[in-house]
C-alpha atoms as a PDB file:
ATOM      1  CA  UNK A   1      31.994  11.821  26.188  1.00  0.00           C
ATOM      2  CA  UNK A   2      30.321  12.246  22.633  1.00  0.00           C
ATOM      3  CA  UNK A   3      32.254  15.637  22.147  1.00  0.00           C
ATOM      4  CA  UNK A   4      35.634  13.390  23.320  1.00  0.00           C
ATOM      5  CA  UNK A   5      34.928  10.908  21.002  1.00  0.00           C
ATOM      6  CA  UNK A   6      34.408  13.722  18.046  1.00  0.00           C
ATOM      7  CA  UNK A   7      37.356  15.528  18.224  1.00  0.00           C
ATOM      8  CA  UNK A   8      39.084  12.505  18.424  1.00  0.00           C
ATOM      9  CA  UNK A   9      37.794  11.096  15.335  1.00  0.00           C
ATOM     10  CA  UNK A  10      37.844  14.440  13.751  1.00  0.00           C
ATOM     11  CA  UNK A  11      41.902  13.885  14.535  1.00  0.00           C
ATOM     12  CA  UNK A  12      41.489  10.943  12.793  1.00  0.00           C
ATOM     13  CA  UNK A  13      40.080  11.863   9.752  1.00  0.00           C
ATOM     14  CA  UNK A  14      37.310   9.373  10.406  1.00  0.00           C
ATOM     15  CA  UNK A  15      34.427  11.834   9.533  1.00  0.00           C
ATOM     16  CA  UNK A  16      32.246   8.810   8.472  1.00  0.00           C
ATOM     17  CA  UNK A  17      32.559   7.996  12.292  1.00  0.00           C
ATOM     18  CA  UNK A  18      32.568  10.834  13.756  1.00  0.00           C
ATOM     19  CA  UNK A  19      29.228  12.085  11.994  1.00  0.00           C
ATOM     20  CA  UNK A  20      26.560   9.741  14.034  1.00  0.00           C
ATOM     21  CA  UNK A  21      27.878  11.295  16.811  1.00  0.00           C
ATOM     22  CA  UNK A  22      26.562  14.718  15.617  1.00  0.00           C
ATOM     23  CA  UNK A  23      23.369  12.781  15.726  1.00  0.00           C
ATOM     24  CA  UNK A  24      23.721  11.645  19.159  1.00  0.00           C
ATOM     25  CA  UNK A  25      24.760  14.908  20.616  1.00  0.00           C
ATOM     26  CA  UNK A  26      21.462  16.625  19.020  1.00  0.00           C
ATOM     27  CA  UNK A  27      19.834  13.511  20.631  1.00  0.00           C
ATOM     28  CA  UNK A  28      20.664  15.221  23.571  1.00  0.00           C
ATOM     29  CA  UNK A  29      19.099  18.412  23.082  1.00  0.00           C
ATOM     30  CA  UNK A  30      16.303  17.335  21.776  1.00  0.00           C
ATOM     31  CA  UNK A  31      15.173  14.777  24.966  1.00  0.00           C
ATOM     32  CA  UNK A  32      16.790  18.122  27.263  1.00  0.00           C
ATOM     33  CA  UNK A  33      13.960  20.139  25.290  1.00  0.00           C
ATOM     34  CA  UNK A  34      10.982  17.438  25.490  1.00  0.00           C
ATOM     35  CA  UNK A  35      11.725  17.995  29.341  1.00  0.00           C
ATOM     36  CA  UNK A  36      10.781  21.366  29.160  1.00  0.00           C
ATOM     37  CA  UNK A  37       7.728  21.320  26.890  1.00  0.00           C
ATOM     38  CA  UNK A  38       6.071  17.774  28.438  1.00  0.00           C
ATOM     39  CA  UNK A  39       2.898  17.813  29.757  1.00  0.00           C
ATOM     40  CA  UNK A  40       4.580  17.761  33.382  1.00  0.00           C
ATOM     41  CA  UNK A  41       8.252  17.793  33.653  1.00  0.00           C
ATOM     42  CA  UNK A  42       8.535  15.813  36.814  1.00  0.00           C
ATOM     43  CA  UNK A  43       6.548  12.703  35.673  1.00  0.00           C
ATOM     44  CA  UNK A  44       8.566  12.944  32.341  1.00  0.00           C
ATOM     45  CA  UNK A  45      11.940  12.270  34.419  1.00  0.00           C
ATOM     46  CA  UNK A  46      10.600   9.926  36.573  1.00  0.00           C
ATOM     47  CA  UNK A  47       8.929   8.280  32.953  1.00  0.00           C
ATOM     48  CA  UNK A  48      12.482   8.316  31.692  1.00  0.00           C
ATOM     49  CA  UNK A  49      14.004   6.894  34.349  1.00  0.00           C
ATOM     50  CA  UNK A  50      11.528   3.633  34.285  1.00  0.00           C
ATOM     51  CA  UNK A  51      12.878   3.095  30.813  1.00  0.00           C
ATOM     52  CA  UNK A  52      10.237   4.789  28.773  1.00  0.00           C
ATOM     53  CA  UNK A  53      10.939   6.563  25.234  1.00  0.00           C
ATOM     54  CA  UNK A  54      10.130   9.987  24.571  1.00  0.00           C
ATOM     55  CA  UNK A  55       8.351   9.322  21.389  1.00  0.00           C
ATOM     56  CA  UNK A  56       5.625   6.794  23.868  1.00  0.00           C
ATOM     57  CA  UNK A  57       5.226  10.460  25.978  1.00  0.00           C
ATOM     58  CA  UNK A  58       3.327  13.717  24.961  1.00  0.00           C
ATOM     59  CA  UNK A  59       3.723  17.298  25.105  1.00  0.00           C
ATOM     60  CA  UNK A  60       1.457  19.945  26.444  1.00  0.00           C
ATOM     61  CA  UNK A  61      -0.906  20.364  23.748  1.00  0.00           C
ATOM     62  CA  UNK A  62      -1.029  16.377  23.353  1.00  0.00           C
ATOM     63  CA  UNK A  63       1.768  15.529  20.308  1.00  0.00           C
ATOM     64  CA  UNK A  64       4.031  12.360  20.698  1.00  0.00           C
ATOM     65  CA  UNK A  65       7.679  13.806  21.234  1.00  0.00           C
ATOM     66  CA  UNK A  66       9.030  12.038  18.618  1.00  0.00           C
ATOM     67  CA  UNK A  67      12.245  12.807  17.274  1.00  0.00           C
ATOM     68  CA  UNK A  68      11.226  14.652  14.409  1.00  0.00           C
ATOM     69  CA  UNK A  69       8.355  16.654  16.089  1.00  0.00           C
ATOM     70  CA  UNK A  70      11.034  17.539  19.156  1.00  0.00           C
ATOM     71  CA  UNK A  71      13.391  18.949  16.234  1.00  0.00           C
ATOM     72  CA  UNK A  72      10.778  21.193  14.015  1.00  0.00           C
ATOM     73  CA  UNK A  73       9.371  22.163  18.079  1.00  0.00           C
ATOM     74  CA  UNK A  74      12.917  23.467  18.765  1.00  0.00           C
ATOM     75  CA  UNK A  75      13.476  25.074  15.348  1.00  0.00           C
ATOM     76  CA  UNK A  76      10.688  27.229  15.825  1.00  0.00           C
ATOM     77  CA  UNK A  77      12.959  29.984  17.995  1.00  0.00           C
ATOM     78  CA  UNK A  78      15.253  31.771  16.136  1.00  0.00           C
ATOM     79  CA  UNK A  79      18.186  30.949  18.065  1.00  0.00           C
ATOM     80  CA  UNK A  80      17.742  27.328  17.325  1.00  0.00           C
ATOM     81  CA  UNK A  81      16.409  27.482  13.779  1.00  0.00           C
ATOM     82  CA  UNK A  82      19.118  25.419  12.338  1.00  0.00           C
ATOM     83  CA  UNK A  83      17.875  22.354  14.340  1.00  0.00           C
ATOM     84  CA  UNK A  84      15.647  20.744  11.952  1.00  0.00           C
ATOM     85  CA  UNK A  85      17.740  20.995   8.805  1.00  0.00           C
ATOM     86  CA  UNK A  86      20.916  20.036  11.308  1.00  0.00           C
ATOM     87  CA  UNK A  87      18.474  16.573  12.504  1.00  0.00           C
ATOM     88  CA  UNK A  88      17.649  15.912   8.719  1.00  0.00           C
ATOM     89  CA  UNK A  89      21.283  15.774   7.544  1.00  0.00           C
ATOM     90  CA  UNK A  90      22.980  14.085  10.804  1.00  0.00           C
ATOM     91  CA  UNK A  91      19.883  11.378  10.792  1.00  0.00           C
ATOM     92  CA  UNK A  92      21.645  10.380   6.896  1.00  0.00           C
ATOM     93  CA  UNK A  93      24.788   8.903   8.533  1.00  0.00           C
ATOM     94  CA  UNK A  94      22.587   7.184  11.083  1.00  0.00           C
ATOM     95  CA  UNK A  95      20.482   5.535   8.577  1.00  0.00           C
ATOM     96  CA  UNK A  96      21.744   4.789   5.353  1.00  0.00           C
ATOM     97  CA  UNK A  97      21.646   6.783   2.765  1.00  0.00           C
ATOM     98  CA  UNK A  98      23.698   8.852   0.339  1.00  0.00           C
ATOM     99  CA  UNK A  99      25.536  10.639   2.680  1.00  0.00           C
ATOM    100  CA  UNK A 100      27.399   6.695   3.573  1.00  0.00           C
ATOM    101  CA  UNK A 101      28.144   6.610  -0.186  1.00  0.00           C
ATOM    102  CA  UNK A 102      29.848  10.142  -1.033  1.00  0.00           C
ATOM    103  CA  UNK A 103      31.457  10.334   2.354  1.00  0.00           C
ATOM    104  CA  UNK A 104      34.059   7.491   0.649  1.00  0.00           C
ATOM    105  CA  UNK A 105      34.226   9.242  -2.247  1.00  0.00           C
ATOM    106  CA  UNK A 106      37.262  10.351  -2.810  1.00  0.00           C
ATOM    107  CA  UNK A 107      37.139  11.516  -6.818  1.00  0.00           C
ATOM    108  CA  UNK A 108      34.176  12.166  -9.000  1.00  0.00           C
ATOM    109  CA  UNK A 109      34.650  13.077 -12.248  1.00  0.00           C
ATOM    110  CA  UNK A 110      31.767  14.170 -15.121  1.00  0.00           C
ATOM    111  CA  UNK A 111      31.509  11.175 -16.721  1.00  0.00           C
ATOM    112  CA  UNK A 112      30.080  10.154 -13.283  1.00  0.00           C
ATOM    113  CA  UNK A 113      32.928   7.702 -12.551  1.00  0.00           C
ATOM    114  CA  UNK A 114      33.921   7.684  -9.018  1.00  0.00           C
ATOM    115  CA  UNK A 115      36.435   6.388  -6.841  1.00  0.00           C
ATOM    116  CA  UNK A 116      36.357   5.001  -3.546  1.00  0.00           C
ATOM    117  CA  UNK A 117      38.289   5.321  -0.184  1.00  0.00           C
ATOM    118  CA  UNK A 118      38.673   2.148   1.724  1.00  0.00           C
ATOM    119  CA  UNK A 119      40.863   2.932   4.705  1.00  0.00           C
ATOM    120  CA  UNK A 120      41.227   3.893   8.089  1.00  0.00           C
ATOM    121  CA  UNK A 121      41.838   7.746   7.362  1.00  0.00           C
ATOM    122  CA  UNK A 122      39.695  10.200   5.235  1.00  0.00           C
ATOM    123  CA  UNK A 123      40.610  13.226   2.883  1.00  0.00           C
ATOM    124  CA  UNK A 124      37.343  15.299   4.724  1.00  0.00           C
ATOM    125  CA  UNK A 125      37.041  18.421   2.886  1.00  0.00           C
ATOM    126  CA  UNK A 126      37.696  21.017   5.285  1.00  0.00           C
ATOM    127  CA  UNK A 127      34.421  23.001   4.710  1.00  0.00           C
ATOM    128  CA  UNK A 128      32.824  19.803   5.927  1.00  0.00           C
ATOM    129  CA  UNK A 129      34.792  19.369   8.903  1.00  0.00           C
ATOM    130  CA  UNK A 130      34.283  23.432   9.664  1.00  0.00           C
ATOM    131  CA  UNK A 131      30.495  22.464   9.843  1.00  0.00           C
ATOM    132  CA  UNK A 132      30.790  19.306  11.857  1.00  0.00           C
ATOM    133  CA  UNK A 133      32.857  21.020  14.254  1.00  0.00           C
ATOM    134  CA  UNK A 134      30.306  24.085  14.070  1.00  0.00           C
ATOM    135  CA  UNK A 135      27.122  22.074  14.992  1.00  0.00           C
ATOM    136  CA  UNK A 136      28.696  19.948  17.813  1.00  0.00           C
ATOM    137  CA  UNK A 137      29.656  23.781  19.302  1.00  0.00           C
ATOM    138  CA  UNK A 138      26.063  25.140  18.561  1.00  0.00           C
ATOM    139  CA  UNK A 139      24.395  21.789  20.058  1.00  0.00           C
ATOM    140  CA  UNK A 140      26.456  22.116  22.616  1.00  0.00           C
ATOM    141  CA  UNK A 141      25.911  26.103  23.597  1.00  0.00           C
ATOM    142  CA  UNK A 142      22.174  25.186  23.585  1.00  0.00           C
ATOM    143  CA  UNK A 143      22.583  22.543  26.015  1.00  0.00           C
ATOM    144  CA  UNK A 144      24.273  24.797  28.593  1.00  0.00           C
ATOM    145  CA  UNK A 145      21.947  27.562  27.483  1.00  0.00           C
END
């Protein structure tokens, strides 16, 4: 459903919608890789399933899975390197941040005036929507891997 909900913002050009969901899809992934490094997968499902959060549960050697720890875990093999960086840049359209303010931006020129996009549709710079697209696919190839 999150890919669904991409592309069809991506359609849109509502990338300043569409983004989070980057976030959620790696959310994914991440809680799919805590399952495999907990301390015992079978009590971490059944720990999940009573409503517990993965950052309240530990790994193997003892570490809290939170979020951030579950990202720089996964980035450690080479085919899933870009995880971390990919986590750092997605979690800026979840919270706040300067990624909210230039995603509107529709001109900036070098007297560092800048104008705004208030509307229902985005100009998104196709090199940005190349690498949206991108990590959803790589996210996504690493959850069926």
């Amino acid at each position: 459903m999150l890919t669904t909900g991409f592309c069809n913002l991506m359609r849109q050009n509502n990338f300043l919608s569409a983004a989070p969901l980057i976030r959620l899809h790696l959310d994914n992934l991440l809680q799919m890789h805590a399952s495999f490094i907990a301390k015992n997968p079978q009590d971490f499902s059944f720990e999940k399933i009573k409503g517990r959060q993965t950052n309240d549960l530990e790994d193997r050697e003892g570490n809290k899975m939170r979020d951030s720890y579950l990202a720089k875990s996964l980035s450690e093999a080479k085919e899933t390197s870009w995880v971390f960086n990919l986590y750092k840049e997605t979690s800026k359209f979840v919270h706040a941040s300067d990624k909210h303010i230039f995603s509107v931006v529709e001109k900036l020129d070098e007297g560092g005036v800048f104008n705004f996009v208030i509307s229902d549709r985005q100009t998104i710079p196709e090199k940005h929507a190349i690498e949206a697209v991108q990590a959803m696919i790589s996210i996504t190839e690493q959850l069926f891997r």
